[in-house]
C-alpha atoms as a PDB file:
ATOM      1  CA  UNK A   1       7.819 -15.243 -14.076  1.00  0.00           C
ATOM      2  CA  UNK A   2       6.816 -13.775 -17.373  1.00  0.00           C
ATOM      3  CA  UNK A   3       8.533 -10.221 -17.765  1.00  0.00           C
ATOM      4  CA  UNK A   4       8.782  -7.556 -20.325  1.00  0.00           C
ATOM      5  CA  UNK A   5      10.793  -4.560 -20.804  1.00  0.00           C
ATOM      6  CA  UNK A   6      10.206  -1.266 -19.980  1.00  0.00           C
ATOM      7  CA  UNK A   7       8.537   0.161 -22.881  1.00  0.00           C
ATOM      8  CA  UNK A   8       5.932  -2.649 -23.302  1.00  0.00           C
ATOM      9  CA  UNK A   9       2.185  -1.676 -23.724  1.00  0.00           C
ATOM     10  CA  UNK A  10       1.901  -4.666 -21.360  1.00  0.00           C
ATOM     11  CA  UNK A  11       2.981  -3.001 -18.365  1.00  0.00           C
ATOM     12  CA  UNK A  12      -0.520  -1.065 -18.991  1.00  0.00           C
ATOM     13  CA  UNK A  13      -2.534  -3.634 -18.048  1.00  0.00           C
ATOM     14  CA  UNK A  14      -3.748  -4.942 -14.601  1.00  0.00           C
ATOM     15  CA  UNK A  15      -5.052  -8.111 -15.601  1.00  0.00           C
ATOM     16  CA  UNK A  16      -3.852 -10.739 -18.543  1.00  0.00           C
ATOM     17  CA  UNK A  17      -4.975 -13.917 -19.496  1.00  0.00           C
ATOM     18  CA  UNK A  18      -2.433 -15.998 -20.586  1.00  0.00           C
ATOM     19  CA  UNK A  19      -4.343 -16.696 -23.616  1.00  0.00           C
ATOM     20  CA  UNK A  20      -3.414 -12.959 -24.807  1.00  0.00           C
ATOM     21  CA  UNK A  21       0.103 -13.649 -25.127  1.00  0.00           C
ATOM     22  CA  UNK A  22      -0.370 -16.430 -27.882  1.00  0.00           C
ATOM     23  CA  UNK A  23       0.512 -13.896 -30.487  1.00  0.00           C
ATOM     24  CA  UNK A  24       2.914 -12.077 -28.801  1.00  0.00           C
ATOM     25  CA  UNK A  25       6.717 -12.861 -29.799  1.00  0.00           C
ATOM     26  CA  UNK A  26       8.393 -14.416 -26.997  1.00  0.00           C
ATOM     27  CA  UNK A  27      12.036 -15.343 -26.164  1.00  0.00           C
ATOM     28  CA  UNK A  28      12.564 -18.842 -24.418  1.00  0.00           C
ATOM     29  CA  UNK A  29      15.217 -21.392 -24.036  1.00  0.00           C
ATOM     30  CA  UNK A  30      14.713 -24.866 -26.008  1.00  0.00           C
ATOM     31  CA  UNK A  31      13.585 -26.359 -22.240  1.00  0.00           C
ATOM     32  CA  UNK A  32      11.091 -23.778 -21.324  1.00  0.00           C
ATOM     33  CA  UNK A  33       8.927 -25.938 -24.040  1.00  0.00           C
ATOM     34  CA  UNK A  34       9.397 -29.136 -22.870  1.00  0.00           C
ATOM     35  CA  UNK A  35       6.519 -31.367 -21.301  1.00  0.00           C
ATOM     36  CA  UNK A  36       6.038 -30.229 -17.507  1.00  0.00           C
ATOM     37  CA  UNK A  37       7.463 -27.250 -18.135  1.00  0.00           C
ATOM     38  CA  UNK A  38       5.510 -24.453 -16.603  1.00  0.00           C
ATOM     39  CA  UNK A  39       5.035 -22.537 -19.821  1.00  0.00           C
ATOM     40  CA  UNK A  40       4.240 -25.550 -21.632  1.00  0.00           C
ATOM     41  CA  UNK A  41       1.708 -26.467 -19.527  1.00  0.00           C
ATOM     42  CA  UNK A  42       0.455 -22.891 -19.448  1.00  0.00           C
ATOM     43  CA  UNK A  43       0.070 -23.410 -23.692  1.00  0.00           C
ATOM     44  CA  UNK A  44      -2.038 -26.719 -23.146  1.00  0.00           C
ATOM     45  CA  UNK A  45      -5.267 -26.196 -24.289  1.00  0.00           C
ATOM     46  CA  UNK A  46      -3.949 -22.879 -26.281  1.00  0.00           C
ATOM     47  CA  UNK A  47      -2.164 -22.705 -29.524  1.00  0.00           C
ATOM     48  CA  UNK A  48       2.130 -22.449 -28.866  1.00  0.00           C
ATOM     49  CA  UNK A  49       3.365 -18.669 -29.989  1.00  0.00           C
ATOM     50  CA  UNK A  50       4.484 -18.889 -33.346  1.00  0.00           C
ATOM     51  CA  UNK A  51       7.026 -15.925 -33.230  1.00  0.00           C
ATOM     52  CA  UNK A  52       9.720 -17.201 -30.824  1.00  0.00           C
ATOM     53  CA  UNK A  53      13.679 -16.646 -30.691  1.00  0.00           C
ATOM     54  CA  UNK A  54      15.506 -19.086 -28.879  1.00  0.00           C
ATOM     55  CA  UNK A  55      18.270 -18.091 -26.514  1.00  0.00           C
ATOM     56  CA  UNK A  56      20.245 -18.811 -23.686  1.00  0.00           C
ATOM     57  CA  UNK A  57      21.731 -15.309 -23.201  1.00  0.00           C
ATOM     58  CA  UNK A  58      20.129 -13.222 -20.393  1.00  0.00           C
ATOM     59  CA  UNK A  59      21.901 -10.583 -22.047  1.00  0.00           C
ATOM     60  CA  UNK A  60      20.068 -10.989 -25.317  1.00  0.00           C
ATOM     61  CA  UNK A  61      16.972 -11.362 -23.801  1.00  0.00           C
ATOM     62  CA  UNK A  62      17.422  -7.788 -22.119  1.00  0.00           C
ATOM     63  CA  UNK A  63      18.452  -6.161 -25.081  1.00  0.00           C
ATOM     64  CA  UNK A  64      15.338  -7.282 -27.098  1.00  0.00           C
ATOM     65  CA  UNK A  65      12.736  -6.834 -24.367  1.00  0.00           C
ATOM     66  CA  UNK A  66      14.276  -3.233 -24.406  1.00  0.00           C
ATOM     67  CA  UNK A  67      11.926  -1.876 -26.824  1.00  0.00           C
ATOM     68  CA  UNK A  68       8.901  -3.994 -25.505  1.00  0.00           C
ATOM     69  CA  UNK A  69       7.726  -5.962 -28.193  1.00  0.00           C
ATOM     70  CA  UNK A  70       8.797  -9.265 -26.943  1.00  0.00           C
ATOM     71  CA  UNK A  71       7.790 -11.402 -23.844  1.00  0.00           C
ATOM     72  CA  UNK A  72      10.142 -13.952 -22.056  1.00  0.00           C
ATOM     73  CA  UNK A  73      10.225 -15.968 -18.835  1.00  0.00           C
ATOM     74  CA  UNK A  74      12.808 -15.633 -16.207  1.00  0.00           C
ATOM     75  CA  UNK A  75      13.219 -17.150 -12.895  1.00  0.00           C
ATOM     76  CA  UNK A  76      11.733 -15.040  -9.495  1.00  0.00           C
ATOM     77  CA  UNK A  77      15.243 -15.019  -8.095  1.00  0.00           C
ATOM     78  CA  UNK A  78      16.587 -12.789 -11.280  1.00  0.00           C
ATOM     79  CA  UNK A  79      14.167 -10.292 -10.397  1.00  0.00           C
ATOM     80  CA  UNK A  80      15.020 -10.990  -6.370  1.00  0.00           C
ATOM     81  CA  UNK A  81      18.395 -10.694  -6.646  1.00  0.00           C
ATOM     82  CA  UNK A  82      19.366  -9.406 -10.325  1.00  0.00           C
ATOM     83  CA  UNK A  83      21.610  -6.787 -10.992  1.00  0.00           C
ATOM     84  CA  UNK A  84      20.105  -3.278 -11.369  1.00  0.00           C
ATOM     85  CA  UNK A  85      20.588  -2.761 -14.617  1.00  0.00           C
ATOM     86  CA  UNK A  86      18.128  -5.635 -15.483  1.00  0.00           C
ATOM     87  CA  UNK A  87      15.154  -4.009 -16.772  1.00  0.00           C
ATOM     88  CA  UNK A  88      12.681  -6.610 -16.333  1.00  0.00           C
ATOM     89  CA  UNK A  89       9.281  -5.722 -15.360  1.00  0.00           C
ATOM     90  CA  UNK A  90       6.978  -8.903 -14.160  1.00  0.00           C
ATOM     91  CA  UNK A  91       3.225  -9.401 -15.882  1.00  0.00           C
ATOM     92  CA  UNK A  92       0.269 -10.159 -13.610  1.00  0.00           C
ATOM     93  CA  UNK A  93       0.145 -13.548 -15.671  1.00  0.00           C
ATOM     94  CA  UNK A  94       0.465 -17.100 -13.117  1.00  0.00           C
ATOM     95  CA  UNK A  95       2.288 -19.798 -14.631  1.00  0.00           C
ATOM     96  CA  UNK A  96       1.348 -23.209 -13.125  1.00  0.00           C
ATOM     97  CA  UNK A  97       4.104 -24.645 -10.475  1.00  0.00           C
ATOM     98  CA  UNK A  98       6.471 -26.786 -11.696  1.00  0.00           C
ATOM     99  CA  UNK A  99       8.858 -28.785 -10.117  1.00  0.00           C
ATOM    100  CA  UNK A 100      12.500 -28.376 -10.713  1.00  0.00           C
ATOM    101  CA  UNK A 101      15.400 -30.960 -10.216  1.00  0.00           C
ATOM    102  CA  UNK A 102      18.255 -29.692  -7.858  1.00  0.00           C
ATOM    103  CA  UNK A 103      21.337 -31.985  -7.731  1.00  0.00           C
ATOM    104  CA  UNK A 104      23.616 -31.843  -4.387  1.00  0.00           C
ATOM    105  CA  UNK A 105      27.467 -32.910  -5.264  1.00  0.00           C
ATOM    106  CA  UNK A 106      29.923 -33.923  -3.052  1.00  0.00           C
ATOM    107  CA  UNK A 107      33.493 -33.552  -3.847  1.00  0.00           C
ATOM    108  CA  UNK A 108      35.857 -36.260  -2.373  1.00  0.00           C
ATOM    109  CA  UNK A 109      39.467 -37.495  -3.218  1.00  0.00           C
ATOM    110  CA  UNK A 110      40.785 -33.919  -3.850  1.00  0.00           C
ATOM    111  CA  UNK A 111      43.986 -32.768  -3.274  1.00  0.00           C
ATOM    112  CA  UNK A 112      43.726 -29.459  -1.668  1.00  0.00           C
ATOM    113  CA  UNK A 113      44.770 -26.885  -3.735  1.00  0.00           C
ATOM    114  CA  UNK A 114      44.429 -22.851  -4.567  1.00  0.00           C
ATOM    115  CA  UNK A 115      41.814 -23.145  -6.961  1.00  0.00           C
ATOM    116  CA  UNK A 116      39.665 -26.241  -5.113  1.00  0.00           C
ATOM    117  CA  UNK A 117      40.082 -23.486  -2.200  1.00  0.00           C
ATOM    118  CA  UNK A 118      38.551 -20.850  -4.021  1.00  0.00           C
ATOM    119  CA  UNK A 119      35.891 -23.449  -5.513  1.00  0.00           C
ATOM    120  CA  UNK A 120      34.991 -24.453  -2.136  1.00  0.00           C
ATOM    121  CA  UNK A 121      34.672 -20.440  -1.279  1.00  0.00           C
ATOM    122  CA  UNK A 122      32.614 -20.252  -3.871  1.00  0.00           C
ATOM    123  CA  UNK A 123      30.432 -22.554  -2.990  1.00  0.00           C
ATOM    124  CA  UNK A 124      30.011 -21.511   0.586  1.00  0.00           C
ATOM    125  CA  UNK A 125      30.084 -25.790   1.476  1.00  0.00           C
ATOM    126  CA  UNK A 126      32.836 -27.738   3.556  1.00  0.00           C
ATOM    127  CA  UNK A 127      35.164 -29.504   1.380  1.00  0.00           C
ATOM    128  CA  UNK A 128      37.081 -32.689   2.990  1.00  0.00           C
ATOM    129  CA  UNK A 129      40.949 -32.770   1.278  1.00  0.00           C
ATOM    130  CA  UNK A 130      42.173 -36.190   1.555  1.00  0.00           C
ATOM    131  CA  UNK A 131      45.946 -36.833   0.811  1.00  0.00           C
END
C-alpha cells in the first residue's frame, strides 16, 4: 500500500493518479524497484521519482513521513496488524498485484534444546527432535 503520514496534503484528496506522485519524494527499499515489483510496474510508462531515500528501517520511514512530505510503500499487514503508534495513513492509489515468493523450512536433525524450544514457539510449527 502506498501511505503517508499524518500531516500530508495527500490525505486531502479522494482520488490520485499514480502519475501525481512522480515528483513526490518517496522512501523505498532497493527491491521495491526491481522488475515485477509492484511499484515498478506502477512507474512503467511514467518517469521513476527522482527524490528517493533508500531504507530498510520502518522506523525511519515513520519518522520522515511524520511531517508529510514524503510517500513510501508498506505492506497491508503493517497497517492490519501494526503497532499503534504507526502513523501510517493509506492513499486511494492501486498498485498492480504482484506475486511474492514465500519459502516453507523444515528443521530436522536438531537436538532439542531451550532455545530450538522457544524457536519452535515462535514459530507456532511442530518441530521433530531426533537424538
Amino acid at each position: 500500500m502506498i501511505v503517508v503520514g499524518p500531516e500530508s496534503k495527500w490525505l486531502r484528496r479522494r482520488k490520485i493518479a499514480f502519475a501525481e506522485l512522480v515528483d513526490v519524494p518517496w522512501i523505498l527499499t532497493r527491491l521495491e524497484i526491481v522488475r515485477g515489483a509492484p511499484l515498478f510496474e506502477a512507474f512503467s510508462g511514467l518517469s521513476f521519482p527522482r527524490a528517493v531515500i533508500f531504507s530498510n528501517s520502518l522506523s525511519l520511514r515513520t519518522k520522515l513521513l511524520a511531517d508529510g512530505r514524503f510517500v513510501t510503500l508498506v505492506p497491508g499487514s503493517v497497517l492490519q496488524f501494526g503497532s499503534t503508534h504507526l502513523q501510517f495513513m493509506p492513499l486511494p492509489v492501486t498498485l498492480p498485484r504482484s506475486l511474492v515468493p514465500v519459502v516453507i523450512t523444515t528443521l530436522i536433525l536438531l537436538r532439542c534444546a531451550s532455545q530450538q524450544l522457544a524457536l519452535n514457539d515462535e514459530m507456532r510449527c511442530p518441530l521433530t527432535c531426533r537424538q
